[in-house]
PDB file of N, CA and C in Angstrom:
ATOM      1  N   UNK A   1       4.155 -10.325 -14.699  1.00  0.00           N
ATOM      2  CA  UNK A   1       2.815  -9.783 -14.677  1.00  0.00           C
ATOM      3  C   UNK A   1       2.158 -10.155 -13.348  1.00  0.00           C
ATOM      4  N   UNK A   2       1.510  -9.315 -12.735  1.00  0.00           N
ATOM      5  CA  UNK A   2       1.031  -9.644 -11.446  1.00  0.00           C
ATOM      6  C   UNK A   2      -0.903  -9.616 -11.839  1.00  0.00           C
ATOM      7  N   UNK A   3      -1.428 -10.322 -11.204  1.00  0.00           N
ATOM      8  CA  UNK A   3      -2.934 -10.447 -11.153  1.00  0.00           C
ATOM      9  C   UNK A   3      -3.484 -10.250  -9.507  1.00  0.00           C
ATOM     10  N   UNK A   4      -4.810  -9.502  -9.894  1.00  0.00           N
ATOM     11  CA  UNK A   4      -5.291  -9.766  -8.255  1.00  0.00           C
ATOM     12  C   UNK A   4      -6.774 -10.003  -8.385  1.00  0.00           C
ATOM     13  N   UNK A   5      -7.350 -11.219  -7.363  1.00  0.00           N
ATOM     14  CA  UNK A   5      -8.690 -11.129  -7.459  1.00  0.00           C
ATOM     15  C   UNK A   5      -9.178 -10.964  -6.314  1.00  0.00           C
ATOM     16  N   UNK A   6     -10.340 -10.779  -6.259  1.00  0.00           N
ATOM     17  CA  UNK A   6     -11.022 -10.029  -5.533  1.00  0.00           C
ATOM     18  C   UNK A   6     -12.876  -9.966  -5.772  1.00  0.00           C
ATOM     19  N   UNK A   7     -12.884 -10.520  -4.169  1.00  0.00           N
ATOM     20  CA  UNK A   7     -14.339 -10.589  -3.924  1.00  0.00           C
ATOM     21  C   UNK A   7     -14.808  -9.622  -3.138  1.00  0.00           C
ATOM     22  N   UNK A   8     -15.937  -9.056  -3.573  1.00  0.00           N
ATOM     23  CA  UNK A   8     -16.875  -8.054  -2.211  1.00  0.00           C
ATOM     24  C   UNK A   8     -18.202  -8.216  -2.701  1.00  0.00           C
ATOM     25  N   UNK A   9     -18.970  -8.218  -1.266  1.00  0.00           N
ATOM     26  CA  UNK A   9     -20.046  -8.525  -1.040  1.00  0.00           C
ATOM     27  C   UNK A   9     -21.061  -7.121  -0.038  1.00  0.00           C
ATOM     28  N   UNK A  10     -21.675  -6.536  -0.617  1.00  0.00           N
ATOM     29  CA  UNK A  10     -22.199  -5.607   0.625  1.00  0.00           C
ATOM     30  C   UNK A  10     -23.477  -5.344  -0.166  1.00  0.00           C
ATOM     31  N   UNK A  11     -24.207  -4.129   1.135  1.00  0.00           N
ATOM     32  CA  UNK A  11     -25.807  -4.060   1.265  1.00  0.00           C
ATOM     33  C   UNK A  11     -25.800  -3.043   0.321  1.00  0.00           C
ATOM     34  N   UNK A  12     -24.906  -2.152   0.103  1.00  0.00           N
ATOM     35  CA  UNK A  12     -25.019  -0.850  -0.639  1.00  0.00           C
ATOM     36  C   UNK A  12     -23.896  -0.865  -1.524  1.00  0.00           C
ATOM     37  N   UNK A  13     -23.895   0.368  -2.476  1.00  0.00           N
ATOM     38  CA  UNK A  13     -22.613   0.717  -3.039  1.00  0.00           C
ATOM     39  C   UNK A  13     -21.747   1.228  -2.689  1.00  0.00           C
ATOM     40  N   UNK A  14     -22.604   2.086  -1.594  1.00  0.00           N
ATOM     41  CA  UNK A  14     -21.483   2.790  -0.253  1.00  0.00           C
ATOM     42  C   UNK A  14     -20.431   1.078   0.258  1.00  0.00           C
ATOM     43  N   UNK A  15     -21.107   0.547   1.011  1.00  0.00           N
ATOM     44  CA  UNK A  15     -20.238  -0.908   1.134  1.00  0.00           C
ATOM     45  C   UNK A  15     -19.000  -1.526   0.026  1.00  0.00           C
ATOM     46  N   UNK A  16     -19.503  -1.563  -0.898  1.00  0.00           N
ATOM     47  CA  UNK A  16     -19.168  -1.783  -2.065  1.00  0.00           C
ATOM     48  C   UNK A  16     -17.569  -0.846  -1.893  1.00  0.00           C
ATOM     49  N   UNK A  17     -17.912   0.806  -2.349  1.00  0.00           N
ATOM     50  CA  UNK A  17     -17.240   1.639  -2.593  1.00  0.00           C
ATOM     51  C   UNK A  17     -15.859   1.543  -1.531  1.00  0.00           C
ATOM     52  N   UNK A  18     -16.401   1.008   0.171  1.00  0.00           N
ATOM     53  CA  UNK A  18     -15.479   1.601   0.967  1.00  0.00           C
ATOM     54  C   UNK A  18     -14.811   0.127   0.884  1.00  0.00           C
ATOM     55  N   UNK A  19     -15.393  -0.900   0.467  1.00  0.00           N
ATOM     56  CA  UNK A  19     -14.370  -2.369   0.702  1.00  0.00           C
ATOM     57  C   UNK A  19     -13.297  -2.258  -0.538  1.00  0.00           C
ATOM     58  N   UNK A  20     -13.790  -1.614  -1.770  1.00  0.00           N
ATOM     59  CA  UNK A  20     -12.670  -1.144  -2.893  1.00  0.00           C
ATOM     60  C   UNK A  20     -11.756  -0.118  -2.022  1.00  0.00           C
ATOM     61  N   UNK A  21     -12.232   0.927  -1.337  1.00  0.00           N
ATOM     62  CA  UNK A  21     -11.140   1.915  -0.869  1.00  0.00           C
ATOM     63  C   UNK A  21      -9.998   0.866  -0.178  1.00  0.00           C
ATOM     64  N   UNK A  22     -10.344   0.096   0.655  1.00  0.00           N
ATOM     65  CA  UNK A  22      -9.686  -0.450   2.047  1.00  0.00           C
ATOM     66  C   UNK A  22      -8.912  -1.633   1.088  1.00  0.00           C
ATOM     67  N   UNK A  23      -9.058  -1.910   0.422  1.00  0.00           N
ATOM     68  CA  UNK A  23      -8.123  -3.149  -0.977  1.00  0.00           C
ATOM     69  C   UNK A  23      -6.830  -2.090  -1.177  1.00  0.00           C
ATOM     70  N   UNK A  24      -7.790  -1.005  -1.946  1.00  0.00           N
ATOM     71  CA  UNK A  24      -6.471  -0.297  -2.459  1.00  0.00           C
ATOM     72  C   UNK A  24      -5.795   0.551  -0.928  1.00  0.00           C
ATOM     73  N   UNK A  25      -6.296   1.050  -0.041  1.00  0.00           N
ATOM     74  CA  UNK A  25      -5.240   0.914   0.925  1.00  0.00           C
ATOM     75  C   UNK A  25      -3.946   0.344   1.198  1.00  0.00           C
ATOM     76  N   UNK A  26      -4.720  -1.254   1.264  1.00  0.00           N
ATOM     77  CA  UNK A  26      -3.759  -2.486   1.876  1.00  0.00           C
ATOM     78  C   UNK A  26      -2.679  -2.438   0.137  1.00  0.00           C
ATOM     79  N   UNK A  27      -3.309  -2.521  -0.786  1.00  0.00           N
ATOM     80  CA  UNK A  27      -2.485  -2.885  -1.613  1.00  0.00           C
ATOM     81  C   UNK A  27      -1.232  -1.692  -1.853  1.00  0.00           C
ATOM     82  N   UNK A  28      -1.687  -0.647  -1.465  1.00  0.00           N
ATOM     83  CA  UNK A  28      -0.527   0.592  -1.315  1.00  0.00           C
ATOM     84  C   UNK A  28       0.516   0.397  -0.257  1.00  0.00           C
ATOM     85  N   UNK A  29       0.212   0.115   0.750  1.00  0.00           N
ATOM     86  CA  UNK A  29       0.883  -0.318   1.794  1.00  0.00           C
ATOM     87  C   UNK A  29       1.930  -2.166   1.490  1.00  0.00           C
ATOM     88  N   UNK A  30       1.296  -2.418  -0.054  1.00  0.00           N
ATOM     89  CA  UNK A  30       1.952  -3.340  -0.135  1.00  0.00           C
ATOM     90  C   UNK A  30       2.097  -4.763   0.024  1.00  0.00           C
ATOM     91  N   UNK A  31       0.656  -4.843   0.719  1.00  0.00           N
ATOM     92  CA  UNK A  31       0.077  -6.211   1.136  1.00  0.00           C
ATOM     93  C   UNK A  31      -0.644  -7.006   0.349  1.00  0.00           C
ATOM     94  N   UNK A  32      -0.194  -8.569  -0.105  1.00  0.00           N
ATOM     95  CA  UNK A  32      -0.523  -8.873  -1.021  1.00  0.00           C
ATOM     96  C   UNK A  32      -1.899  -9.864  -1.059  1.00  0.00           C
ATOM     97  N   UNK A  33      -2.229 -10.056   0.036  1.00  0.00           N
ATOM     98  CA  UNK A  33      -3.478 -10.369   0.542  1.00  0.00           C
ATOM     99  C   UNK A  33      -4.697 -10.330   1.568  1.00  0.00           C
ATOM    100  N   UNK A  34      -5.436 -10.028   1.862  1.00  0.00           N
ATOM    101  CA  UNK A  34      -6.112  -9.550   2.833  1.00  0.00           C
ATOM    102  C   UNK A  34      -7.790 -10.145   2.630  1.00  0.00           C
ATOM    103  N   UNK A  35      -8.284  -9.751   3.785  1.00  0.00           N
ATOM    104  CA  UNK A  35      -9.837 -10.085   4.235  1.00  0.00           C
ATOM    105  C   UNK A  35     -10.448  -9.426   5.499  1.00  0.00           C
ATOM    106  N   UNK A  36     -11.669  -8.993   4.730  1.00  0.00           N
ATOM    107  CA  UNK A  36     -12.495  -8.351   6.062  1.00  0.00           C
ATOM    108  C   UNK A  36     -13.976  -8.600   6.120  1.00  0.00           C
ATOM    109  N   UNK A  37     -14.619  -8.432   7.325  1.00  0.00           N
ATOM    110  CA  UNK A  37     -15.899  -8.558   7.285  1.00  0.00           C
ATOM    111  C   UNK A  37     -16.711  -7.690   8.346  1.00  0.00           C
ATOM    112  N   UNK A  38     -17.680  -6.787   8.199  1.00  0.00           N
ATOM    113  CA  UNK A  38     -19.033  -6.840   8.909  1.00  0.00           C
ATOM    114  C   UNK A  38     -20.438  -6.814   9.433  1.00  0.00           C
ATOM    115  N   UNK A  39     -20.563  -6.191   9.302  1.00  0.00           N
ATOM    116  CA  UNK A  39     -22.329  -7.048   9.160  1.00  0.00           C
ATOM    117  C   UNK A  39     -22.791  -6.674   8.066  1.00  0.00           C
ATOM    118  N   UNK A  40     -22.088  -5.836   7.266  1.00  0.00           N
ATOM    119  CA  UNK A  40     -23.372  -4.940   6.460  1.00  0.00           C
ATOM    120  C   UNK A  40     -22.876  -5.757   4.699  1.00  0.00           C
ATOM    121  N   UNK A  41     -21.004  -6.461   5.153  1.00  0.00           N
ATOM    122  CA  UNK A  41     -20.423  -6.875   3.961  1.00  0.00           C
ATOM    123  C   UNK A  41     -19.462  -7.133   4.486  1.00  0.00           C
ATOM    124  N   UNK A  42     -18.591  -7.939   3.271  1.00  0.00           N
ATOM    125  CA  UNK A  42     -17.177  -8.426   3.616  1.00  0.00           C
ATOM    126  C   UNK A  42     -16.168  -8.530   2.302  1.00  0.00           C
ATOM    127  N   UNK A  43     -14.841  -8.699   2.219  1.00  0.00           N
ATOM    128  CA  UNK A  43     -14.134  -8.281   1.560  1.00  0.00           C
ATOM    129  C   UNK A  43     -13.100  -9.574   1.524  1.00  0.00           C
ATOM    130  N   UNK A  44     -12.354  -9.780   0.160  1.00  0.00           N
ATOM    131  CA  UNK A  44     -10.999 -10.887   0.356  1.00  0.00           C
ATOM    132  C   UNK A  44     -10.709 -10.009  -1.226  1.00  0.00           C
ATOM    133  N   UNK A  45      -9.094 -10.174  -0.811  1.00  0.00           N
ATOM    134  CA  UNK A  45      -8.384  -9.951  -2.182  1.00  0.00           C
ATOM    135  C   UNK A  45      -6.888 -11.104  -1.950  1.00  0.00           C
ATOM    136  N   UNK A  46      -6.477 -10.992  -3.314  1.00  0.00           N
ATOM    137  CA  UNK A  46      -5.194 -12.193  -3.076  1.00  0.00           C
ATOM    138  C   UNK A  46      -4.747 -11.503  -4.389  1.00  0.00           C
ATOM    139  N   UNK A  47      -3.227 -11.213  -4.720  1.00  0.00           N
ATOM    140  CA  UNK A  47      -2.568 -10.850  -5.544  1.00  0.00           C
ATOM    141  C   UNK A  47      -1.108 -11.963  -6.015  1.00  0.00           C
ATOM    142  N   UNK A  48      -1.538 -11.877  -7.472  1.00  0.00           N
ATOM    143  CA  UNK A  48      -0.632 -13.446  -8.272  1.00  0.00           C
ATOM    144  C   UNK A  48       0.006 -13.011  -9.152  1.00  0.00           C
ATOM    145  N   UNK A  49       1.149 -13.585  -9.138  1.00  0.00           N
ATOM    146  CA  UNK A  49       2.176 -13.576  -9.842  1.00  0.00           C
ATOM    147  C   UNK A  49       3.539 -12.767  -9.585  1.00  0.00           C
ATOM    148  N   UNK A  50       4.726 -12.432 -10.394  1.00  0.00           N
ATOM    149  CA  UNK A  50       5.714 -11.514  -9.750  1.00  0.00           C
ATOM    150  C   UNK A  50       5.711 -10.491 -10.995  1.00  0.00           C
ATOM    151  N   UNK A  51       6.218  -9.484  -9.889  1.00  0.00           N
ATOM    152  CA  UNK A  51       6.643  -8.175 -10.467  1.00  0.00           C
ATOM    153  C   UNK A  51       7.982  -7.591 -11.105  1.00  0.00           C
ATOM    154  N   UNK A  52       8.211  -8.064 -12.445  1.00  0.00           N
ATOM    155  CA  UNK A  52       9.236  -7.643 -12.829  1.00  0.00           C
ATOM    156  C   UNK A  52       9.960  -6.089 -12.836  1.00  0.00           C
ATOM    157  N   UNK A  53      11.342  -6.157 -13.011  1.00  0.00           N
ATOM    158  CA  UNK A  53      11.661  -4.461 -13.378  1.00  0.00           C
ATOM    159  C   UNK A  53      11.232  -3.840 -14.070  1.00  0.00           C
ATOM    160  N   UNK A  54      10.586  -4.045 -14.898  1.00  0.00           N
ATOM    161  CA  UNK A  54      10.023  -3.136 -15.513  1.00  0.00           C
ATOM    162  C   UNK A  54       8.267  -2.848 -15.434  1.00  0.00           C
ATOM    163  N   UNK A  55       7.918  -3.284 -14.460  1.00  0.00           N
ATOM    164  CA  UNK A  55       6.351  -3.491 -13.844  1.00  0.00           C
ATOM    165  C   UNK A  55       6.631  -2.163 -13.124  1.00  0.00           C
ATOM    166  N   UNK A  56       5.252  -0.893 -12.891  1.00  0.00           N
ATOM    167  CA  UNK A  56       5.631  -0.271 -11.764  1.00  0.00           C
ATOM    168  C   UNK A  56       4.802  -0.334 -10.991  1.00  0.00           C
ATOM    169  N   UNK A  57       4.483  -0.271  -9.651  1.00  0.00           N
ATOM    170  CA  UNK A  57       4.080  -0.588  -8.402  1.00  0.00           C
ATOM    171  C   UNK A  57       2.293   0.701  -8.406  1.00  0.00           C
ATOM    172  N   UNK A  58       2.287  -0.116  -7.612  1.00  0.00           N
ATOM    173  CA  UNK A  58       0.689   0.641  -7.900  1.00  0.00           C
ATOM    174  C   UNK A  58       0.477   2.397  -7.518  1.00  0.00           C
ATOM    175  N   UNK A  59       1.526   3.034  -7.011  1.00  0.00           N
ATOM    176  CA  UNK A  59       1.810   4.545  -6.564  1.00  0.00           C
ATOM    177  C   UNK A  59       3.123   4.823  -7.923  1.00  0.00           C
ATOM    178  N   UNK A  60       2.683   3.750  -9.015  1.00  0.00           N
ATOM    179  CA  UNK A  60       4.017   4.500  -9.931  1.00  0.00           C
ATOM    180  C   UNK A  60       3.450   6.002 -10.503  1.00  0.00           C
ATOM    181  N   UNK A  61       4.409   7.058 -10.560  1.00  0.00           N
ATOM    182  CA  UNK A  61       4.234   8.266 -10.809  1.00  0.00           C
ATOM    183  C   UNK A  61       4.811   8.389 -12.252  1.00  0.00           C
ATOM    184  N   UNK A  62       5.268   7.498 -12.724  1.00  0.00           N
ATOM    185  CA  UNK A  62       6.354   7.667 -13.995  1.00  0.00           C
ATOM    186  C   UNK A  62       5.457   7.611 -15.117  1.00  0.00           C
ATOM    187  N   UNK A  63       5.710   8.952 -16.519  1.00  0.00           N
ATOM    188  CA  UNK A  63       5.159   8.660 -17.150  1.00  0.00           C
ATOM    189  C   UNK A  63       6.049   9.053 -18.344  1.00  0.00           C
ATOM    190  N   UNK A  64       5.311   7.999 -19.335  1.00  0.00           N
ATOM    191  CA  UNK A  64       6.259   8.181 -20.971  1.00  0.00           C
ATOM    192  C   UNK A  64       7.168   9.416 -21.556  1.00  0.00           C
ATOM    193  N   UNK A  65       8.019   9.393 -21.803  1.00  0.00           N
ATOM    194  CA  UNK A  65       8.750  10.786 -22.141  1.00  0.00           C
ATOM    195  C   UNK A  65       8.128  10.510 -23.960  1.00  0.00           C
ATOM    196  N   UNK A  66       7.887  11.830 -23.965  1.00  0.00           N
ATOM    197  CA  UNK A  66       7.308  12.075 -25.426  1.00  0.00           C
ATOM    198  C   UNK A  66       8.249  12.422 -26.855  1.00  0.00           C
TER     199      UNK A  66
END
């Protein structure tokens, strides 16, 4: 099971909205921790634990056969 936490701090929800976009960016790309900042807000995420085979990755496309 994997966990991720994650802090953001900004002036707006726009701030808000684009420090969530730029997480899930990095986390698509696979990166399991990151931090940013600038004037208006700032951002940290850190992702815990491991990903078993049968976990799927955050671009999983697979879905239940019915």
């Amino acid at each position: 099971m994997k966990n991720v936490t994650v802090n953001i701090t900004g002036m707006t929800d726009e701030d808000l909205l684009l420090a969530i976009d730029q997480i899930y960016q990095k986390l698509s790309n696979g990166y399991t921790s990151g931090a940013d900042r600038n004037a208006s807000g700032n951002y940290m995420f850190e992702v815990y634990g491991t990903q078993s085979h049968q976990d799927g990755g955050i671009n999983d496309d697979h879905q239940a056969e019915a």
